[in-house]
C-alpha atoms as a PDB file:
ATOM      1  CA  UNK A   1     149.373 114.004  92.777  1.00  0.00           C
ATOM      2  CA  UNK A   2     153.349 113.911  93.720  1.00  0.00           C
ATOM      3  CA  UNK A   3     154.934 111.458  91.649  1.00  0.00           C
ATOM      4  CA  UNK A   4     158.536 110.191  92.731  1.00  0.00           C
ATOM      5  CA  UNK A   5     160.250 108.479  89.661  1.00  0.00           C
ATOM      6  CA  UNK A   6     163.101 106.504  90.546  1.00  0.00           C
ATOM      7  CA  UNK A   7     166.647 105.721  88.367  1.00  0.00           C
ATOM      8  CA  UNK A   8     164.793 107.880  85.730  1.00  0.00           C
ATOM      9  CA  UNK A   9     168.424 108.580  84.099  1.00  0.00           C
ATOM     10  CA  UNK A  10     170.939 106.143  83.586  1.00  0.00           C
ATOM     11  CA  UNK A  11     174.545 106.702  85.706  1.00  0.00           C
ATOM     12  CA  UNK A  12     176.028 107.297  82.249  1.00  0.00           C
ATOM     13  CA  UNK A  13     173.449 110.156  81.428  1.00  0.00           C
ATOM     14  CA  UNK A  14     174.244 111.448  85.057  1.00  0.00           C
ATOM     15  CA  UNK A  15     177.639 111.838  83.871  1.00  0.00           C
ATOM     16  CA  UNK A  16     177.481 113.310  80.951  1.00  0.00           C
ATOM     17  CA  UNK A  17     174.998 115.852  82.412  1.00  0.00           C
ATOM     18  CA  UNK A  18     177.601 117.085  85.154  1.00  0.00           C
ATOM     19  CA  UNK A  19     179.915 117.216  82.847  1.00  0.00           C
ATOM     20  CA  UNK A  20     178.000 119.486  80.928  1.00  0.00           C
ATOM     21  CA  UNK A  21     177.468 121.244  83.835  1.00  0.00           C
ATOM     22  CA  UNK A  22     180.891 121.792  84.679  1.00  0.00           C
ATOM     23  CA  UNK A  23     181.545 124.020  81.751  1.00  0.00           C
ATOM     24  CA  UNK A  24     179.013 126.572  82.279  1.00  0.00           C
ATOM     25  CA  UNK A  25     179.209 129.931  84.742  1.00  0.00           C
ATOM     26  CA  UNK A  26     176.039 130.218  87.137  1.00  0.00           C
ATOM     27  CA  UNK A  27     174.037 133.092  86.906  1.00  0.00           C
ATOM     28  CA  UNK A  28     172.126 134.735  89.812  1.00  0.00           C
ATOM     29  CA  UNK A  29     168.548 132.810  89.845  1.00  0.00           C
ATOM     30  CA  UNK A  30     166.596 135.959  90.852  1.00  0.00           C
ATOM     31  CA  UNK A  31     166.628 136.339  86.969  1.00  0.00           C
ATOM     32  CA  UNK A  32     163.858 134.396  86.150  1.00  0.00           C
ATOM     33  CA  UNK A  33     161.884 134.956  88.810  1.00  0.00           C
ATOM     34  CA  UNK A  34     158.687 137.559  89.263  1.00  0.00           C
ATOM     35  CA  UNK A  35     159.104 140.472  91.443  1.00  0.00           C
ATOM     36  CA  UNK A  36     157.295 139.082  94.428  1.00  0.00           C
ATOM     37  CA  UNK A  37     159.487 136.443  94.364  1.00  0.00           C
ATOM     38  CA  UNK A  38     163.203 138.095  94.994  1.00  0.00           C
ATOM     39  CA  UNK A  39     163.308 137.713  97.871  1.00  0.00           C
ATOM     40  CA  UNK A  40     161.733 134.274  97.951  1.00  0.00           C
ATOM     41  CA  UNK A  41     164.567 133.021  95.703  1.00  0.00           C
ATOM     42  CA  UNK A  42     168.176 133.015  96.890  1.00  0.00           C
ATOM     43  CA  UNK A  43     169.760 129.989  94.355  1.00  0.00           C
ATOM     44  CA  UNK A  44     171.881 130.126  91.046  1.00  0.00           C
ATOM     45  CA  UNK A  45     171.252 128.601  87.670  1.00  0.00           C
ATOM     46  CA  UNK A  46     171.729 127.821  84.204  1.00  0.00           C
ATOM     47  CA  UNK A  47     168.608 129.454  82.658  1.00  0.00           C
ATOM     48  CA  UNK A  48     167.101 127.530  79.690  1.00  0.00           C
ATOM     49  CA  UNK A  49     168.417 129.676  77.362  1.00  0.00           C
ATOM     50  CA  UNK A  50     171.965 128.767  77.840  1.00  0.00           C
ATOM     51  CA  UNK A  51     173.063 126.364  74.890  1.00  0.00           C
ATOM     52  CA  UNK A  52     174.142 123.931  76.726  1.00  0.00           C
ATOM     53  CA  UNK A  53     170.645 123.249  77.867  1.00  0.00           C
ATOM     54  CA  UNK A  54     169.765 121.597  74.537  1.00  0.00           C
ATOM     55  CA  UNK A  55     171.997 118.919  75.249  1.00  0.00           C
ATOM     56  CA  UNK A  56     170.994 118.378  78.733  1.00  0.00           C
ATOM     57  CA  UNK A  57     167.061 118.634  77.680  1.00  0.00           C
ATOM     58  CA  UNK A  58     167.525 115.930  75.127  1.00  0.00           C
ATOM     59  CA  UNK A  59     168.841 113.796  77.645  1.00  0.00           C
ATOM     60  CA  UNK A  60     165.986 114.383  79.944  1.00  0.00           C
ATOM     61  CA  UNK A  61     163.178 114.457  77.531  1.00  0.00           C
ATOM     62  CA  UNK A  62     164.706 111.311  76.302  1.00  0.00           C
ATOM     63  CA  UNK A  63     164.565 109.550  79.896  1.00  0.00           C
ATOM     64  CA  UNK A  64     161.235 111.196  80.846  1.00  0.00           C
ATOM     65  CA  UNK A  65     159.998 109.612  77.450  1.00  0.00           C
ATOM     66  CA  UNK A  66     160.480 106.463  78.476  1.00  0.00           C
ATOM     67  CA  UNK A  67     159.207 106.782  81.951  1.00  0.00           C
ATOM     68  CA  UNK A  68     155.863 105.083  81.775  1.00  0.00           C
ATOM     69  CA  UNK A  69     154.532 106.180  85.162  1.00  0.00           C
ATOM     70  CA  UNK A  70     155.679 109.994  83.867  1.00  0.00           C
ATOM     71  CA  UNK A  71     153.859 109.746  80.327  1.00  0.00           C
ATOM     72  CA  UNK A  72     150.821 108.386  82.005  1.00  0.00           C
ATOM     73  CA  UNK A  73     150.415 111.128  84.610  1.00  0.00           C
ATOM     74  CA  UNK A  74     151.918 113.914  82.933  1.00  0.00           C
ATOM     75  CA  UNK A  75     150.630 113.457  79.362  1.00  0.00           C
ATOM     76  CA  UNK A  76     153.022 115.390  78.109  1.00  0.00           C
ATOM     77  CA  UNK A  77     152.601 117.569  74.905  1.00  0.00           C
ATOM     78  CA  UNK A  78     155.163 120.016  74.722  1.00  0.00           C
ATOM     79  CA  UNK A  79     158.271 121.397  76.876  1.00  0.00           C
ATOM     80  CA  UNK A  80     157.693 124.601  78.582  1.00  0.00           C
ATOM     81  CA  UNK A  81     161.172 125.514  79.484  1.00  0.00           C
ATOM     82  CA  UNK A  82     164.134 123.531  81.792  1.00  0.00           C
ATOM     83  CA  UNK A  83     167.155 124.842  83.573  1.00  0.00           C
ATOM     84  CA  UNK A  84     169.979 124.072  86.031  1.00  0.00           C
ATOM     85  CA  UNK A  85     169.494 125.079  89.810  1.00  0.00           C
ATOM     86  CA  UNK A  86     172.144 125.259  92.203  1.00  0.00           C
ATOM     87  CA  UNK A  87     171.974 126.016  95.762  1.00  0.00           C
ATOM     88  CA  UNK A  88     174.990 126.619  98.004  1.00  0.00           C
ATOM     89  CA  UNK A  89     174.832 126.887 102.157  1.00  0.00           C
ATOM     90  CA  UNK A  90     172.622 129.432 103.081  1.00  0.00           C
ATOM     91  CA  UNK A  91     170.819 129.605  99.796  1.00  0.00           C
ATOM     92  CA  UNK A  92     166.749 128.134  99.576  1.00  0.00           C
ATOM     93  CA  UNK A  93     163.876 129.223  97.589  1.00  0.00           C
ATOM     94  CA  UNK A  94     160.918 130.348  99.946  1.00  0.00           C
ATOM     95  CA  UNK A  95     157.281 128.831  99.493  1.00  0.00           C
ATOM     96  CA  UNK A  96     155.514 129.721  96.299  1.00  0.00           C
ATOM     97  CA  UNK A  97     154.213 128.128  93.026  1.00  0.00           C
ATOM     98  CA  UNK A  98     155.798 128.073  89.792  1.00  0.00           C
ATOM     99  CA  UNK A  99     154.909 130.452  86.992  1.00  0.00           C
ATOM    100  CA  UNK A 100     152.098 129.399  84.951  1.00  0.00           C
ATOM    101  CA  UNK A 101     152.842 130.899  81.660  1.00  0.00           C
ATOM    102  CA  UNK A 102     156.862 130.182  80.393  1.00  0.00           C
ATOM    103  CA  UNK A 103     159.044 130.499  77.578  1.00  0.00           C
ATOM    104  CA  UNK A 104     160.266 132.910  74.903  1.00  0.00           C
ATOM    105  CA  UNK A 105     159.271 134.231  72.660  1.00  0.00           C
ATOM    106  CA  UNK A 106     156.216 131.183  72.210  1.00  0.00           C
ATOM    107  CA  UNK A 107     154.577 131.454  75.610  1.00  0.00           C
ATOM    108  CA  UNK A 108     153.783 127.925  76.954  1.00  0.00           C
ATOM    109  CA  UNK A 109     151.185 126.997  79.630  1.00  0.00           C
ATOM    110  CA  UNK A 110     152.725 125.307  82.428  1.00  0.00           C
ATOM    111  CA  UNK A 111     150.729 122.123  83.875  1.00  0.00           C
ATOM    112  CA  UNK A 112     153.308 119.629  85.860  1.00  0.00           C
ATOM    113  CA  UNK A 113     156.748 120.607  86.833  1.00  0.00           C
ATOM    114  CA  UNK A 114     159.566 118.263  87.449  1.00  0.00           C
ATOM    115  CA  UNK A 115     162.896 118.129  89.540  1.00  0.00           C
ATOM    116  CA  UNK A 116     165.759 115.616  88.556  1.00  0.00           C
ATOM    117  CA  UNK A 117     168.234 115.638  91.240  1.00  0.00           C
ATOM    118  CA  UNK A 118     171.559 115.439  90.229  1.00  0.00           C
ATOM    119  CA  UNK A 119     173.932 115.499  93.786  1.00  0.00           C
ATOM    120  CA  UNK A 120     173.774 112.576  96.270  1.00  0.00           C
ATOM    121  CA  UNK A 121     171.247 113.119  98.960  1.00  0.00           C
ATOM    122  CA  UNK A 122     174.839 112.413 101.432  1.00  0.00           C
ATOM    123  CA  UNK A 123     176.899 115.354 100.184  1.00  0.00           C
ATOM    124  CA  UNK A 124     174.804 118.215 101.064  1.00  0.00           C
ATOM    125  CA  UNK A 125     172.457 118.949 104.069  1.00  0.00           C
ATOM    126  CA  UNK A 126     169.571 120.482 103.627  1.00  0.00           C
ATOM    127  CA  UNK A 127     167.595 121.472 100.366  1.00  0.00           C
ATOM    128  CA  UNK A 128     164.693 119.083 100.935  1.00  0.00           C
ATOM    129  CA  UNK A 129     162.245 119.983  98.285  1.00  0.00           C
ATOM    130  CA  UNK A 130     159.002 120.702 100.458  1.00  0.00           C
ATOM    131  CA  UNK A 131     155.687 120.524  99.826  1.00  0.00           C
ATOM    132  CA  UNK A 132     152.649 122.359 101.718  1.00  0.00           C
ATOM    133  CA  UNK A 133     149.391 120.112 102.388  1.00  0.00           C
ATOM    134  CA  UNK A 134     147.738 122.997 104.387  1.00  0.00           C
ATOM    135  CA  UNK A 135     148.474 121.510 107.441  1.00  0.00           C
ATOM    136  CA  UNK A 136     152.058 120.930 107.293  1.00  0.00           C
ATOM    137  CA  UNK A 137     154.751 119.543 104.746  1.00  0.00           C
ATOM    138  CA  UNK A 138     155.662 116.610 102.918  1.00  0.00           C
ATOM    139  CA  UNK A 139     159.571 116.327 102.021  1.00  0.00           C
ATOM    140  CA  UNK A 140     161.468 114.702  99.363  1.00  0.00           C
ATOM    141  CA  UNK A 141     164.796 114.659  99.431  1.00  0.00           C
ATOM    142  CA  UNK A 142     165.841 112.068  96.379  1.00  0.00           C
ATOM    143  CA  UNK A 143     168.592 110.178  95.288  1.00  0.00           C
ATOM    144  CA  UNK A 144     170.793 111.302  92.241  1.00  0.00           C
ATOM    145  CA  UNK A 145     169.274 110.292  89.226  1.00  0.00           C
ATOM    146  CA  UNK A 146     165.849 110.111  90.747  1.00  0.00           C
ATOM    147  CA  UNK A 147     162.904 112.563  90.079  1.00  0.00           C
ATOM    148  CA  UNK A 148     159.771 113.723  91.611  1.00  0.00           C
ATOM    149  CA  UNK A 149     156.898 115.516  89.299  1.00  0.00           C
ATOM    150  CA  UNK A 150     153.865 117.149  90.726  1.00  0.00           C
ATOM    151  CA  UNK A 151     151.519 119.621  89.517  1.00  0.00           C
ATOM    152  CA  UNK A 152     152.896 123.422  88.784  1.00  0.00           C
ATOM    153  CA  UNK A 153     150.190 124.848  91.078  1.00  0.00           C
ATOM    154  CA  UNK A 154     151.206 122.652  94.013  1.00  0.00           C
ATOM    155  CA  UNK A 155     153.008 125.620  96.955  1.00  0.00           C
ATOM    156  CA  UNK A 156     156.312 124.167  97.227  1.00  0.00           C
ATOM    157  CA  UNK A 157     159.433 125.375  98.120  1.00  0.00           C
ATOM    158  CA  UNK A 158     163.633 124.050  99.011  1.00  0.00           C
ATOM    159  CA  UNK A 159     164.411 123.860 102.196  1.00  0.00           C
ATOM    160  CA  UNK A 160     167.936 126.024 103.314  1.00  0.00           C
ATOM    161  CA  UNK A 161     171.018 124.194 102.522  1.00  0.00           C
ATOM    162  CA  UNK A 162     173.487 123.742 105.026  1.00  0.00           C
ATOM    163  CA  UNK A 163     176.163 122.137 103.568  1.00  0.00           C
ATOM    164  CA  UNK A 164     177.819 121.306 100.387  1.00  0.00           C
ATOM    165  CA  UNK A 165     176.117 121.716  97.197  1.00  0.00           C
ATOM    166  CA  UNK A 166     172.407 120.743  95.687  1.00  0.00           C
ATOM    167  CA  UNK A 167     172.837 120.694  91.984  1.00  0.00           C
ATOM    168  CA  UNK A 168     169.294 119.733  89.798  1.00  0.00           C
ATOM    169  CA  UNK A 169     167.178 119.915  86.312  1.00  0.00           C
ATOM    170  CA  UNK A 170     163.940 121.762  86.944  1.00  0.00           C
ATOM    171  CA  UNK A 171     161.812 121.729  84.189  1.00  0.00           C
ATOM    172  CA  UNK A 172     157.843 122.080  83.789  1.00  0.00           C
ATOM    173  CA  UNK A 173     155.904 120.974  80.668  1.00  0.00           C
ATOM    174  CA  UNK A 174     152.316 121.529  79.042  1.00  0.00           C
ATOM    175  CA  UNK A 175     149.975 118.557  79.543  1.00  0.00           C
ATOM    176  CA  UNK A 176     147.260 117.575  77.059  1.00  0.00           C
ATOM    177  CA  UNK A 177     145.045 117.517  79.936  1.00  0.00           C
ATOM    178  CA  UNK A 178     144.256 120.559  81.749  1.00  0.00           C
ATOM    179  CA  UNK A 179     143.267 119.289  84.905  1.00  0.00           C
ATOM    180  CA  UNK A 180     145.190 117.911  87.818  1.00  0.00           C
ATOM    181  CA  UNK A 181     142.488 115.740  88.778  1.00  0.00           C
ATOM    182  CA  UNK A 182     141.661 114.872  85.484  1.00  0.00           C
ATOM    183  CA  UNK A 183     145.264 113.610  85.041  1.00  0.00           C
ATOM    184  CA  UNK A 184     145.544 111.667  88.299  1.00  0.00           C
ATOM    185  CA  UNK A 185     141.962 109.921  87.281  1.00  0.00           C
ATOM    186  CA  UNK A 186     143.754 109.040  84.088  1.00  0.00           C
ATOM    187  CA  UNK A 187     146.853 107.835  85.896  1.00  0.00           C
ATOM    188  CA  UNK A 188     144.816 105.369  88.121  1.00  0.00           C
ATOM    189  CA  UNK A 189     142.724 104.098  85.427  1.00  0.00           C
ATOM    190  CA  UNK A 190     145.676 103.023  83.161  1.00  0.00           C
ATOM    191  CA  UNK A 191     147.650 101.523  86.645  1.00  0.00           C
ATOM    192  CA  UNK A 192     144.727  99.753  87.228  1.00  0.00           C
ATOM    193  CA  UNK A 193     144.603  98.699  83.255  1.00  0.00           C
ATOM    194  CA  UNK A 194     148.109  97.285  83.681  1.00  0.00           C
ATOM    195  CA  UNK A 195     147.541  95.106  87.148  1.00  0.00           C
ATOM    196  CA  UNK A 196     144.388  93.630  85.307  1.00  0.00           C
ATOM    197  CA  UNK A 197     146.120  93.138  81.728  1.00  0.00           C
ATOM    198  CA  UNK A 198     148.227  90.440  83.746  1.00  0.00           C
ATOM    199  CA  UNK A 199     145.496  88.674  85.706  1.00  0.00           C
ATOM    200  CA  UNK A 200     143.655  85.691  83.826  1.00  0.00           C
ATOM    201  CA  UNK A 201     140.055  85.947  82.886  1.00  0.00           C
ATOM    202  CA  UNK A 202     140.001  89.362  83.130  1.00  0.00           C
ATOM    203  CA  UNK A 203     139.125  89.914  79.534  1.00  0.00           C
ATOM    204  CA  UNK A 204     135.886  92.175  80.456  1.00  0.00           C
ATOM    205  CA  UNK A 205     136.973  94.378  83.030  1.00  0.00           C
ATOM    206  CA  UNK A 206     140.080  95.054  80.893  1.00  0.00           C
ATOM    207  CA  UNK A 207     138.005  96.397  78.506  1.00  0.00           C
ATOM    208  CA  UNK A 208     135.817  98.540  80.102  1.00  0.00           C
ATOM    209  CA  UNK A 209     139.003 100.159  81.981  1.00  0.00           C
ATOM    210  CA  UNK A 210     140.457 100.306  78.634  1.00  0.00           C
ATOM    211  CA  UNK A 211     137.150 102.344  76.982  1.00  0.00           C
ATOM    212  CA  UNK A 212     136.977 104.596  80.109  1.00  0.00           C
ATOM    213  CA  UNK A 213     140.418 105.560  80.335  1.00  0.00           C
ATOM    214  CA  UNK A 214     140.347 106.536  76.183  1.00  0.00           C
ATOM    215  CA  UNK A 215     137.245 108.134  76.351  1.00  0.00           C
ATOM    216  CA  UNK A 216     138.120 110.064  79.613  1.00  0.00           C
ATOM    217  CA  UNK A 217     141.355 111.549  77.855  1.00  0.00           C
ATOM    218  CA  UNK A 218     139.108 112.110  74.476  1.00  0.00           C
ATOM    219  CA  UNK A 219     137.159 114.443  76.487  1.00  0.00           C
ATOM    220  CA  UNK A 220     139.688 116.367  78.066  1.00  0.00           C
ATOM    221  CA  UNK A 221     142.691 116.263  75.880  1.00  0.00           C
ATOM    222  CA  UNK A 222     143.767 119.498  74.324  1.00  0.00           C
ATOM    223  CA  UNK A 223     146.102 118.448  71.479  1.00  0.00           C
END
């Protein structure tokens, strides 16, 4: 399931991220990637190891935290790793999936990644962040301060930029469930526990969502 997240940061957390931003060299993003990916991957970025990522996480985790529609798909339990990605004209990342074991030196499994755009969707052409169905692709191309989250597995890749400058937090974290499906089945069950939660007389069905959606993640949460 693709998840698009609107406003997820406030325009004061956009600022202070771009300022943080500002005072921090690029490096070349090849760096981080595998070896069959060089010559996939043609961006720069601020890897997570940078210092000045612990400020921008916080800021992140602290909007992503209160993102209901995030928590409930995601089911977050721990951050894999996050970073800065910049892409200039000519620059894209080629189709692929994400790595699905991150950080150092405590290896993390990685479950749902995440991409909070940080440039207006009107200063740079381009950069579309692409997803393949199998029989063609799905684009998403967001306003700053919005986000999109889908699962790490999903083949995905950003589109060639043309002009002007794409500037975003990437970042992937370990669910407590496993499973994609799993997690979208637990998605629906507590949007459907909210719609009903404001309808009268639904008392019953509440609670049967309610048991189903807690015993679902019981069985399939890996805390």
């Amino acid at each position: 399931m693709i998840l698009t997240l609107q406003e997820l940061i406030t325009p004061d957390e956009l600022a202070l991220i771009r300022q943080k931003i500002a005072t921090v060299a690029f490096t070349d993003g090849r760096a981080t990637a595998g070896e069959l990916l060089h010559k996939a991957k043609n961006n720069q970025q601020i890897p997570g190891s940078h210092p000045v990522m612990k400020d921008i996480a916080h800021v992140v985790m602290q909007a992503l935290g209160r993102c209901d529609p995030f928590m409930s798909l995601a089911q977050p339990r721990r951050l894999a790793t996050m970073l800065v990605s910049r892409y200039e004209p000519g620059m894209a990342y080629g189709l692929h999936v994400d790595a699905p074991i991150m950080g150092e030196p405590n290896h993390v499994r990685s479950d749902v990644s995440f991409t909070l755009f940080l440039s207006d969707p009107d200063s740079y052409d381009g950069g579309e962040l692409a997803f393949d169905s199998g029989s063609g692709e799905t684009a998403f191309k967001l306003p700053a301060r919005s986000a999109i989250c889908y699962p790490t597995g999903q083949l995905h890749r950003v589109r060639p930029v043309e002009r002007g400058e794409r500037l975003a937090v990437v970042g992937w974290v370990q669910s407590l469930v496993r499973e994609p499906a799993i997690r979208e089945l637990l998605h629906d069950l507590s949007e459907a526990r909210e719609l009903l939660a404001g309808q009268e007389g639904s008392g019953r069905a509440l609670e049967l969502i309610n048991k189903s959606y807690n015993n679902l993640l019981r069985r399939n949460a890996e805390p």
